[in-house]
Protein backbone atom coordinates (compact mmCIF):
# COMPACT_ATOMS: atom_id res chain seq x y z
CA UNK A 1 61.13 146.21 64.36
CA UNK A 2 60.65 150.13 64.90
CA UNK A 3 63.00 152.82 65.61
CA UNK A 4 62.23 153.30 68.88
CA UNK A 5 63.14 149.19 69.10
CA UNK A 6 66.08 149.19 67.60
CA UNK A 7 67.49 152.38 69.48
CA UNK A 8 66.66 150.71 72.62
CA UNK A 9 68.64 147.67 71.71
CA UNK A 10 71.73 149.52 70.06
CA UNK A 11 71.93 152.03 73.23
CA UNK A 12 70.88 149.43 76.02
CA UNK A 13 74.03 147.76 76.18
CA UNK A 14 76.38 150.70 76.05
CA UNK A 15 77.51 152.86 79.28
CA UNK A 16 76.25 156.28 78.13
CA UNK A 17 72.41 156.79 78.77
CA UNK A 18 70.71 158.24 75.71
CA UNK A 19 67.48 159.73 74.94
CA UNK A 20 65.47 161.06 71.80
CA UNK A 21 63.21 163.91 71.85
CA UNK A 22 59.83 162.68 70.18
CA UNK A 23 57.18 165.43 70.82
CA UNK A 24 57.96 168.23 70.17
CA UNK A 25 59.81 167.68 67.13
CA UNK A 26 63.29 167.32 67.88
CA UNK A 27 65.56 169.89 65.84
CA UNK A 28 68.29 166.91 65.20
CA UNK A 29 69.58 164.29 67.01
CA UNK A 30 73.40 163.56 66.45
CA UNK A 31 74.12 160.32 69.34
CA UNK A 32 78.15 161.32 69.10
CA UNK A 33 77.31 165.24 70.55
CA UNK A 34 74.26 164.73 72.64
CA UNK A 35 76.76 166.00 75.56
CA UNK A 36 77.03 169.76 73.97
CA UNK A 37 74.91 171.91 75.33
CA UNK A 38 72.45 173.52 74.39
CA UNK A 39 71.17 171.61 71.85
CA UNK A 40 73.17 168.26 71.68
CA UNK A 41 75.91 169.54 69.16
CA UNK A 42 72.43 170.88 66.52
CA UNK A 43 72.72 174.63 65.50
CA UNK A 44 69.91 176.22 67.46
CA UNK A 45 69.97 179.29 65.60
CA UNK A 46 69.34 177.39 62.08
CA UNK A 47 65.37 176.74 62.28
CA UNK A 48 65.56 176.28 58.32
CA UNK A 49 63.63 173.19 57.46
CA UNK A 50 62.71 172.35 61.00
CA UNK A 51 59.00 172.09 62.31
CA UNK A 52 57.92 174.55 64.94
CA UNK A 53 55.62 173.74 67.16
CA UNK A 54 53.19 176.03 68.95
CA UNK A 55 53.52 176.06 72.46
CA UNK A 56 50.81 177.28 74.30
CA UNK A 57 50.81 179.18 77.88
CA UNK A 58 48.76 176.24 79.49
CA UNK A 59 51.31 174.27 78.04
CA UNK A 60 51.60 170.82 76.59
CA UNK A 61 53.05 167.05 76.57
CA UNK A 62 57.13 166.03 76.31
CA UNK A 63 56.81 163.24 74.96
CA UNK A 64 60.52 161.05 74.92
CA UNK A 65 62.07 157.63 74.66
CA UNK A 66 64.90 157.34 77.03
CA UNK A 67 67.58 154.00 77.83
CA UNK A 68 68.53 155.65 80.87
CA UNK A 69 66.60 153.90 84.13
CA UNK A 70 67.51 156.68 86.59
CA UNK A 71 67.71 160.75 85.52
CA UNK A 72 66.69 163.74 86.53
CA UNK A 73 64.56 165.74 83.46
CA UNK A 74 64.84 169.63 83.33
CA UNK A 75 62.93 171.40 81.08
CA UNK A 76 63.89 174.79 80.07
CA UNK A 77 63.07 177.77 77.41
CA UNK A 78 64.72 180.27 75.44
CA UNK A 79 62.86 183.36 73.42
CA UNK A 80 64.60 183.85 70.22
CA UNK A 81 67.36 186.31 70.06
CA UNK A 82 68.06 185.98 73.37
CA UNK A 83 68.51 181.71 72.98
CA UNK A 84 71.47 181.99 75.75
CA UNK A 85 69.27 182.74 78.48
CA UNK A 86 66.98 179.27 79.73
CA UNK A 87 64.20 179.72 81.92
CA UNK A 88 62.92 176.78 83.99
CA UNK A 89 59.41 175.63 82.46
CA UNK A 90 58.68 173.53 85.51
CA UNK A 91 60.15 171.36 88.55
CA UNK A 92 62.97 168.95 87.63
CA UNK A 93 61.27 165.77 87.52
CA UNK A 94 63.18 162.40 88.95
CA UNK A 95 62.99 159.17 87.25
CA UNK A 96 63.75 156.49 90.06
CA UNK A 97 62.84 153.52 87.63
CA UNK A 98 61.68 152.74 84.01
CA UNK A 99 62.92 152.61 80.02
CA UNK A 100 61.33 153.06 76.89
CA UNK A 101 58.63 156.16 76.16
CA UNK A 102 58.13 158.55 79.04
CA UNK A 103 55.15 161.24 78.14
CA UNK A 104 55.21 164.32 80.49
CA UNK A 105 51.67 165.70 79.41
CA UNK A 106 51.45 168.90 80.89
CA UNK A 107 55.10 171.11 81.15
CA UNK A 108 53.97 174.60 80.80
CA UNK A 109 54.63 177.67 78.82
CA UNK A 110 56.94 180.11 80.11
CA UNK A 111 55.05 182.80 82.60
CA UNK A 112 56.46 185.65 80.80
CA UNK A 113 54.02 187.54 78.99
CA UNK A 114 56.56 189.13 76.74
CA UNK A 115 57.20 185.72 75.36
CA UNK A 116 53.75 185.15 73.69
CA UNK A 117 53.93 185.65 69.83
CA UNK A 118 57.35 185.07 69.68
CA UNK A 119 59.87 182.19 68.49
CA UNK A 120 61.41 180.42 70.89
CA UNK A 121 62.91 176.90 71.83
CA UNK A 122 62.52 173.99 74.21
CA UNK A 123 65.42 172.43 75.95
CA UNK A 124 65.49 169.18 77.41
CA UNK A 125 68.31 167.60 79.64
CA UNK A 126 68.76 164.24 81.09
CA UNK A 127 70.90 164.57 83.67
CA UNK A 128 71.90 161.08 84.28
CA UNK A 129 73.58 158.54 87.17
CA UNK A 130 76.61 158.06 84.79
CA UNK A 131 77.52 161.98 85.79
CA UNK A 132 76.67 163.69 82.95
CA UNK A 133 73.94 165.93 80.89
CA UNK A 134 72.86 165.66 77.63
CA UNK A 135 70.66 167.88 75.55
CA UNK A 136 67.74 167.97 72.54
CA UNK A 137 65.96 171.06 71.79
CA UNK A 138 62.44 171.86 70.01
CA UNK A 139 61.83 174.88 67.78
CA UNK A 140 58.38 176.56 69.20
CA UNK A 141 56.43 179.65 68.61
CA UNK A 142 55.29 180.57 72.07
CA UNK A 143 51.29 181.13 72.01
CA UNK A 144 49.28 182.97 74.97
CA UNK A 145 45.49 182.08 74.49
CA UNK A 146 45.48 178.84 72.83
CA UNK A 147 43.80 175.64 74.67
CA UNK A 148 46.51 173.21 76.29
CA UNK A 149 48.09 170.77 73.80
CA UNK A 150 45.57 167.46 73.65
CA UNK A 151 47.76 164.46 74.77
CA UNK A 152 47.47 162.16 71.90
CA UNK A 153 47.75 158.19 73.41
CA UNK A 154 49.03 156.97 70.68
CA UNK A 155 51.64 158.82 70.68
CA UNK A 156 52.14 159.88 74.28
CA UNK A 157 52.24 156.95 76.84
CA UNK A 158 54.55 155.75 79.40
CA UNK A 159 55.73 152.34 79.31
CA UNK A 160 55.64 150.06 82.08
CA UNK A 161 57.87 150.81 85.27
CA UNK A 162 58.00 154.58 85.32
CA UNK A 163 58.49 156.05 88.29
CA UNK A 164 58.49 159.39 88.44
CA UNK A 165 58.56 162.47 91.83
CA UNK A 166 58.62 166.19 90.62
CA UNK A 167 61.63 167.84 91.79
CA UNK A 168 65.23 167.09 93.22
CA UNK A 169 65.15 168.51 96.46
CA UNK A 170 69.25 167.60 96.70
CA UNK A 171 69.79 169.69 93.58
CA UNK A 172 67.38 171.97 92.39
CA UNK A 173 68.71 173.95 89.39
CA UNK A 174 68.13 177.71 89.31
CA UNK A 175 65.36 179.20 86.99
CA UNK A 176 67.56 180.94 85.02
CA UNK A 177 70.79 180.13 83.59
């Protein structure tokens, strides 16, 4: 049985909805703080030993596993000093139905030039039915004229029963928090 398997088992019984960050590379994952923003109780500021992924302006795939049928996904970005102010990437999206992988293959780079070249990090929150948020993050180095990220399908597929509308049009977040 494989991880993703066994988390879906462990977590599908429980009352808290859960999700793991699988592309890019999660910085941690620690189930007990996923709650904490910004990062899900990991140090955001500690990108020792953690792989950085290159995020280019065109942007790339989110690729995720969540146990949560019904969400809203908001996808945000931070340039490195300044990792307490998140800019929207893109709409929310709104998950009316599904479990297992999701793959998002196209959330794009942040539109501010001054951002290309530099470190940076990915938030992701599932804001979920049971009335809270949770958090993951993904080191990235921001790149400005590198080709979209390839979706690999492998890697990045949704299972069966996804369904998925881009926004929340009764509670769109602000772009910048």
């Amino acid at each position: 049985m494989n991880l993703k398997s066994l988390f879906l088992l462990g977590l599908a019984s429980t009352t808290c909805a859960h999700f793991i960050l699988e592309f890019p590379t999660s910085i941690g994952f620690d189930d007990d703080n996923l709650a904490l923003a910004p990062c899900g109780g990991i140090d955001h500021n500690n990108r020792a030993g953690v792989e950085e992924t290159n995020w280019p302006k065109k942007g790339g795939p989110i690729s995720l596993v969540t146990t949560h049928a019904h969400a809203i996904w908001e996808f945000r970005a931070a340039v490195v000093p300044f990792t307490n102010r998140w800019v929207n990437l893109s709409a929310n999206i709104t998950q009316t139905a599904g479990l297992g992988s999701l793959c998002l293959p196209n959330i794009p780079g942040p539109k501010n030039p001054l951002w290309y070249g530099r470190k940076g990090i990915i938030q992701v929150i599932q804001h979920g039915g049971h009335g809270g948020s949770l958090y993951q993050c993904a080191f990235v180095k921001f790149k400005a004229f590198v080709p979209a990220i390839t979706v690999d399908p492998v890697t990045c597929f949704n299972d069966t029963g996804f369904a998925l509308q881009w926004g929340n049009p009764a509670e769109e977040h602000e772009h910048e928090h």
